[in-house]
N, C-alpha and C. Protein backbone atom coordinates (compact mmCIF):
# COMPACT_ATOMS: atom_id res chain seq x y z
N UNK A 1 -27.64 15.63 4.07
CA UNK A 1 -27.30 16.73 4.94
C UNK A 1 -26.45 17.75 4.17
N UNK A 2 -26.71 18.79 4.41
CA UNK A 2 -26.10 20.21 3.49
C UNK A 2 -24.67 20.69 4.60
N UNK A 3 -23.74 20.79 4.18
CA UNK A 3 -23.07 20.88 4.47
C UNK A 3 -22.95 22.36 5.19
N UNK A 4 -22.19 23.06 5.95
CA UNK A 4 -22.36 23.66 6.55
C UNK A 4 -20.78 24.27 6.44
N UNK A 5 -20.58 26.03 6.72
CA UNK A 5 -19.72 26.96 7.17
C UNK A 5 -19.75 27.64 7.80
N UNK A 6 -18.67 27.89 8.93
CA UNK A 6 -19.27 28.53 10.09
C UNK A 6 -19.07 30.52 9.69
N UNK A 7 -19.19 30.97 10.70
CA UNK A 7 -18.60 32.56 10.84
C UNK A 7 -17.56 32.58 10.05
N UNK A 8 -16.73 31.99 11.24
CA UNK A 8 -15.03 32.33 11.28
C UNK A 8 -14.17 31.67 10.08
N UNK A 9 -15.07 30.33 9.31
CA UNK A 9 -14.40 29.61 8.24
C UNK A 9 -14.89 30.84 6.80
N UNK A 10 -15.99 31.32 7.44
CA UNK A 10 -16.71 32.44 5.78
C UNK A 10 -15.66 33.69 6.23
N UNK A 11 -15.50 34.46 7.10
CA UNK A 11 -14.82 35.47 7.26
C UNK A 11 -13.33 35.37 6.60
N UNK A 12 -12.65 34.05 7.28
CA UNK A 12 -11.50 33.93 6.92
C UNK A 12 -11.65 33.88 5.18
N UNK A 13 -12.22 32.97 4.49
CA UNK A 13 -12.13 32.88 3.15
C UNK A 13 -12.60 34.23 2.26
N UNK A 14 -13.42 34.73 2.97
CA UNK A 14 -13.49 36.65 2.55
C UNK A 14 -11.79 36.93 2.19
N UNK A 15 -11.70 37.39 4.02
CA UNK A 15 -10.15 37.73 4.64
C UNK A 15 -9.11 37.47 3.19
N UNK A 16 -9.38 36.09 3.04
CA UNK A 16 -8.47 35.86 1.89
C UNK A 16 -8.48 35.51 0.49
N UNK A 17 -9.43 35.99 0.41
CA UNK A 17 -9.79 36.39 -1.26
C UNK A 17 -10.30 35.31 -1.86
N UNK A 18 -10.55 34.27 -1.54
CA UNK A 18 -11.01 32.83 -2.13
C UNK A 18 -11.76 32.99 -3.20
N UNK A 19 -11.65 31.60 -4.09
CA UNK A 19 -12.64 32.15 -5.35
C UNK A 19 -13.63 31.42 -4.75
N UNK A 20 -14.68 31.79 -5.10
CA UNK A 20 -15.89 31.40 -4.19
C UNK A 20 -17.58 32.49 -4.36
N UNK A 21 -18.62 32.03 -4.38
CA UNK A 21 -19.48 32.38 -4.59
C UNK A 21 -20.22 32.48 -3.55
N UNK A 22 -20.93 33.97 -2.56
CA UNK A 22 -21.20 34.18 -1.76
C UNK A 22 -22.76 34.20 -2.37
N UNK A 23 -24.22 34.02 -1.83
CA UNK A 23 -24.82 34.21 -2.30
C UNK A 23 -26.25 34.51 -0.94
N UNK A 24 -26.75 35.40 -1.05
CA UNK A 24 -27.79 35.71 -0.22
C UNK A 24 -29.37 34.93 -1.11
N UNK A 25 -29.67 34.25 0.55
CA UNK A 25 -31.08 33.72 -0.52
C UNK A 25 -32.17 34.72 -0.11
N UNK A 26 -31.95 35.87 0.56
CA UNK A 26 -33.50 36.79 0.90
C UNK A 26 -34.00 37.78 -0.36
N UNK A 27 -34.90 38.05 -0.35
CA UNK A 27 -35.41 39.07 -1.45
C UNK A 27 -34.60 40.13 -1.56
N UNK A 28 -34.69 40.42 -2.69
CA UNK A 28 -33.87 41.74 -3.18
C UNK A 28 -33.72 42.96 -2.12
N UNK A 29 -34.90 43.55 -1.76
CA UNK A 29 -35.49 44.52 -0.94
C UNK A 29 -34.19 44.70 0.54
N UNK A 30 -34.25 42.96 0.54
CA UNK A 30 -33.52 42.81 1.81
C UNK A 30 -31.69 42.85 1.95
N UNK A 31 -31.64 42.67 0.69
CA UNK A 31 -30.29 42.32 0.01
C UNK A 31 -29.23 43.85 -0.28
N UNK A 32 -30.77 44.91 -1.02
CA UNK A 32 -30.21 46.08 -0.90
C UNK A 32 -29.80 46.92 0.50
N UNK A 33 -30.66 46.57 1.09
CA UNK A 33 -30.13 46.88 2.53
C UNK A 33 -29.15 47.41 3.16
N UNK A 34 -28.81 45.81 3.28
CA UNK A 34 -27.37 45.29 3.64
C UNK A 34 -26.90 43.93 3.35
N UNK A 35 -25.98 43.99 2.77
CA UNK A 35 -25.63 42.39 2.43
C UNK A 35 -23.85 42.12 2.89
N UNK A 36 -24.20 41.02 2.92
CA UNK A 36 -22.23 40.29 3.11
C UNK A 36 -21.40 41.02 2.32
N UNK A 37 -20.27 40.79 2.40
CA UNK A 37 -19.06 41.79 1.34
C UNK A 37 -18.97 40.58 0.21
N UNK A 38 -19.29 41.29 -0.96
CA UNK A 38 -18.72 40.36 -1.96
C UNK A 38 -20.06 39.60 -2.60
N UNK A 39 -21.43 39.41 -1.64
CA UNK A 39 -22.36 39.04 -1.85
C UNK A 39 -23.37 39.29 -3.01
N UNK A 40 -23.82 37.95 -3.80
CA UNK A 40 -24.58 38.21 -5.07
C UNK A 40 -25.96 38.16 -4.50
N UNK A 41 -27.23 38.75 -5.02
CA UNK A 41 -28.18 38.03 -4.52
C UNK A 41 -28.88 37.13 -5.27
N UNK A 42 -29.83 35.86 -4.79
CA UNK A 42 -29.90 35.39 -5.65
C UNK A 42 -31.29 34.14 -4.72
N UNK A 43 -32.15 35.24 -4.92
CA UNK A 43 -33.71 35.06 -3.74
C UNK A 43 -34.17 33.83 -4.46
N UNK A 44 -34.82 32.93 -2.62
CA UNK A 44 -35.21 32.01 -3.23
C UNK A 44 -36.30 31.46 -4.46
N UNK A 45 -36.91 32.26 -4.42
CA UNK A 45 -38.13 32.40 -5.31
C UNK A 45 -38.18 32.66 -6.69
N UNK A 46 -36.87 33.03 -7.02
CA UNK A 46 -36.58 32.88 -8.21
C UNK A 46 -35.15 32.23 -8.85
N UNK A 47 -34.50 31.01 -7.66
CA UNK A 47 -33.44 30.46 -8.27
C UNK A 47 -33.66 29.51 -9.02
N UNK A 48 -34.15 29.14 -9.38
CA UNK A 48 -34.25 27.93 -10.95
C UNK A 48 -34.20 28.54 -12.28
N UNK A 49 -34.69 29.52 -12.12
CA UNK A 49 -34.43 30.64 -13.39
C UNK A 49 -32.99 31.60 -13.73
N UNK A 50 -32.53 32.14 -12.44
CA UNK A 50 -31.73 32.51 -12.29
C UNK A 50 -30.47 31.94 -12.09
N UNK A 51 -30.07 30.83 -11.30
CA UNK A 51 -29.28 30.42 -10.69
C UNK A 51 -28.06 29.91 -12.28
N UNK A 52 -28.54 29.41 -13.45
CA UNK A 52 -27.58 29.30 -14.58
C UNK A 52 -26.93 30.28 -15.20
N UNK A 53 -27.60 31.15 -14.89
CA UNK A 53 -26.95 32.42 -15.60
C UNK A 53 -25.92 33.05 -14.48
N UNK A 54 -26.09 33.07 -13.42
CA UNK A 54 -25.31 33.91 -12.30
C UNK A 54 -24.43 33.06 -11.38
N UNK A 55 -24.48 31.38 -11.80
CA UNK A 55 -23.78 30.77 -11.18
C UNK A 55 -23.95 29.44 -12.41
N UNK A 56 -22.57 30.14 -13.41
CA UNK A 56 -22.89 29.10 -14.28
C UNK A 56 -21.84 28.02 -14.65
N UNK A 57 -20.87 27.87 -13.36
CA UNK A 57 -19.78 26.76 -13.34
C UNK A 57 -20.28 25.63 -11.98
N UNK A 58 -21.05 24.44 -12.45
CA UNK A 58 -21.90 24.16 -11.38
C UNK A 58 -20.80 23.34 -10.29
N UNK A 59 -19.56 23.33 -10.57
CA UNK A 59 -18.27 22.67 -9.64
C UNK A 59 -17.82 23.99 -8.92
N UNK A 60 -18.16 24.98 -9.04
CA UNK A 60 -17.75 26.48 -8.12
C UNK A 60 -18.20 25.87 -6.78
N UNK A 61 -17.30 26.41 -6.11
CA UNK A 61 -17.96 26.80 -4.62
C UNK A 61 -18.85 27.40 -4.14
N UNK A 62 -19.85 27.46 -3.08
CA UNK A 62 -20.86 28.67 -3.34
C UNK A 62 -21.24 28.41 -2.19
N UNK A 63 -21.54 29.19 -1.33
CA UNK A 63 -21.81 29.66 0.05
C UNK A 63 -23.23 30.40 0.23
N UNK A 64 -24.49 29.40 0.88
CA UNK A 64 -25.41 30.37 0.92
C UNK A 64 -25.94 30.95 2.30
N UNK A 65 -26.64 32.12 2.42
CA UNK A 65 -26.69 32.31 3.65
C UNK A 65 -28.21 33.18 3.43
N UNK A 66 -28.84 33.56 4.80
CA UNK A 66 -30.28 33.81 4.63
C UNK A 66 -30.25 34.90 6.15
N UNK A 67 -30.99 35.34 6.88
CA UNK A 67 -31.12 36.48 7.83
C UNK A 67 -30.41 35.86 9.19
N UNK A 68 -31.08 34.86 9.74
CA UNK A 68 -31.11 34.37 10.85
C UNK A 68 -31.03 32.85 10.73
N UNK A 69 -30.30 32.06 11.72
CA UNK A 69 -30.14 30.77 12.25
C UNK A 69 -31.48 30.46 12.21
N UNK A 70 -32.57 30.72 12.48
CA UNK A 70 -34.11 30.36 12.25
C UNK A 70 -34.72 30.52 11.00
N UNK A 71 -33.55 31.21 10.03
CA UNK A 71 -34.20 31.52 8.50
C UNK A 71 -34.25 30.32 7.61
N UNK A 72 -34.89 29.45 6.90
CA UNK A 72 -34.73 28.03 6.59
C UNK A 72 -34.33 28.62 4.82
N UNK A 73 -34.26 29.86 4.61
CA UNK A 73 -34.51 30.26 2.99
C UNK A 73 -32.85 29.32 2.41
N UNK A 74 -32.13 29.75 3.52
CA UNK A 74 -30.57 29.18 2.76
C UNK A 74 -30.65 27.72 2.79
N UNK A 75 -31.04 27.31 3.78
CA UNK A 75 -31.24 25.25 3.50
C UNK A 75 -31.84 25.21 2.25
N UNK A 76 -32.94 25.70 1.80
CA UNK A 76 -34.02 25.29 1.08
C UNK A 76 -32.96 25.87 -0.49
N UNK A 77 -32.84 27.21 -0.43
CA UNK A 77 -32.15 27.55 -1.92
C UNK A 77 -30.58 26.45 -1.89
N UNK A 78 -29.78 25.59 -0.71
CA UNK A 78 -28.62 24.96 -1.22
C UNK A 78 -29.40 23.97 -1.51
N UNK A 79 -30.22 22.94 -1.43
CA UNK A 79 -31.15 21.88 -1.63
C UNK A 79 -31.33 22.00 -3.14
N UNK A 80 -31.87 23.28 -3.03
CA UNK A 80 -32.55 23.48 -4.69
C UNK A 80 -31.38 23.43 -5.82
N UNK A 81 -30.42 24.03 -5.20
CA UNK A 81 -28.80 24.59 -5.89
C UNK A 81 -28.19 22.62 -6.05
N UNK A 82 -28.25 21.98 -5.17
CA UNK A 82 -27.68 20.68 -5.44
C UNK A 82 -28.43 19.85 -6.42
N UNK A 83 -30.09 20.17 -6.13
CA UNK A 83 -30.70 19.25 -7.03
C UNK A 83 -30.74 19.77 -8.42
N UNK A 84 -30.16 20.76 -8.73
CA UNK A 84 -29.52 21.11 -10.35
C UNK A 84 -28.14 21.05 -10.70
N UNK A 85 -27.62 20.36 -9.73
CA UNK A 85 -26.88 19.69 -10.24
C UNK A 85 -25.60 20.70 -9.65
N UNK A 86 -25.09 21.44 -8.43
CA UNK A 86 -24.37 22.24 -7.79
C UNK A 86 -23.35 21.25 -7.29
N UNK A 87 -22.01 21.35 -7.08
CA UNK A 87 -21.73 19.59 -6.24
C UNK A 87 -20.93 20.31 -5.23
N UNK A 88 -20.70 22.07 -4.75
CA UNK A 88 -20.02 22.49 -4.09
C UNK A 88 -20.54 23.18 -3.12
N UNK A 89 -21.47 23.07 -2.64
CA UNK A 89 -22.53 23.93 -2.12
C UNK A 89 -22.62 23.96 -0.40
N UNK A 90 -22.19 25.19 0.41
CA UNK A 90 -22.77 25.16 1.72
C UNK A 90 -23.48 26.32 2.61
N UNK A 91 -23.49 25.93 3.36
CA UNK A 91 -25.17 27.28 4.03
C UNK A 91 -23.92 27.51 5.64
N UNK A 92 -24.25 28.53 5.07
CA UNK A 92 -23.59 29.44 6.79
C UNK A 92 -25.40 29.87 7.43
N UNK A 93 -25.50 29.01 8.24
CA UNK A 93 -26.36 28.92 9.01
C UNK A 93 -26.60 30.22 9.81
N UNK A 94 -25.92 30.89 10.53
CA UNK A 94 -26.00 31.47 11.35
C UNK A 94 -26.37 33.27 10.39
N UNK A 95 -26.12 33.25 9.06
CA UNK A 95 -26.86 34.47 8.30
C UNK A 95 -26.62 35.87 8.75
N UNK A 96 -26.74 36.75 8.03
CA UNK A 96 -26.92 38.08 8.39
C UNK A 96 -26.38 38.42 9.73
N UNK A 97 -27.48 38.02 10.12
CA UNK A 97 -27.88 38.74 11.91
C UNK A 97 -26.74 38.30 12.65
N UNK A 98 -25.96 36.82 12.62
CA UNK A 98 -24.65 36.59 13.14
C UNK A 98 -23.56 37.40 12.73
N UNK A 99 -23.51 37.43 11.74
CA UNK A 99 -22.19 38.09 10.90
C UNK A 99 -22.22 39.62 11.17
N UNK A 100 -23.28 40.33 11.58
CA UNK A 100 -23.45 41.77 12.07
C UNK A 100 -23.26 41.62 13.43
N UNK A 101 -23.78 40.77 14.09
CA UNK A 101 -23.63 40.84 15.31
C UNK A 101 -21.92 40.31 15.85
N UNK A 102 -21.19 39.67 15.34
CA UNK A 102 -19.52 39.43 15.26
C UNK A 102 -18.92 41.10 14.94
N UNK A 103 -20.50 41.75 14.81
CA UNK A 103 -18.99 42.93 14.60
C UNK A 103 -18.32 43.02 12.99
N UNK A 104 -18.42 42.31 11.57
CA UNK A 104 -17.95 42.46 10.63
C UNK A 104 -19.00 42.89 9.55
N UNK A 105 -17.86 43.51 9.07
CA UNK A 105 -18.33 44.68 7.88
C UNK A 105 -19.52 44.18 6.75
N UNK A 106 -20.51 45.05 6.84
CA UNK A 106 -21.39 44.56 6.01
C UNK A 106 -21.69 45.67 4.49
N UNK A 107 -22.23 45.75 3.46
CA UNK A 107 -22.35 46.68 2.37
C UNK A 107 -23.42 46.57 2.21
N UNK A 108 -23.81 47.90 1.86
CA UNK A 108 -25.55 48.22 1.40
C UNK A 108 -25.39 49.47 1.93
């Protein structure tokens, strides 16, 4: 089971500067948009290639998130992120569409 962060536990650790790795698993396209504050992107479709170079302390923290509570992209990219060996890894389930809809600040 992938561990999980809610809204209010990702906002607060924003809020307070945490070192920590925010990471969007949707396509670029979607990322330019609008993305989380602080947010890298880092689409599922190309994290095995990517993911060493842009997340290359595999004991970091790292927070992934995807559009919607129905979006499975963030389960599937922390899955992928653990089975290379990630040991800090959790999915804010609720994505995008929650975190806009709370009302907090998004960039793009």
């Amino acid at each position: 089971m992938i561990p999980v962060i809610s809204r209010d536990e990702l906002k607060l650790k924003i809020d307070r500067r945490d070192s920590f790795f925010l990471v969007e698993t949707l396509p670029t396209t979607a990322y330019l948009m609008v993305h989380l504050p602080g947010a890298i992107n880092l689409p599922l479709d190309g994290l095995e290639g990517l993911a060493p170079s842009v997340l290359p302390d595999k004991s970091a923290e790292v927070v992934v998130y995807c559009a919607t509570p129905s979006c499975n992209a963030s389960e599937a990219a922390a899955e992928k992120l653990i089975g290379l060996g990630y040991s800090n890894v959790k999915d804010y389930v609720g994505g995008k569409q929650d975190w806009i809809d709370a009302g907090f600040p998004v960039t793009g």
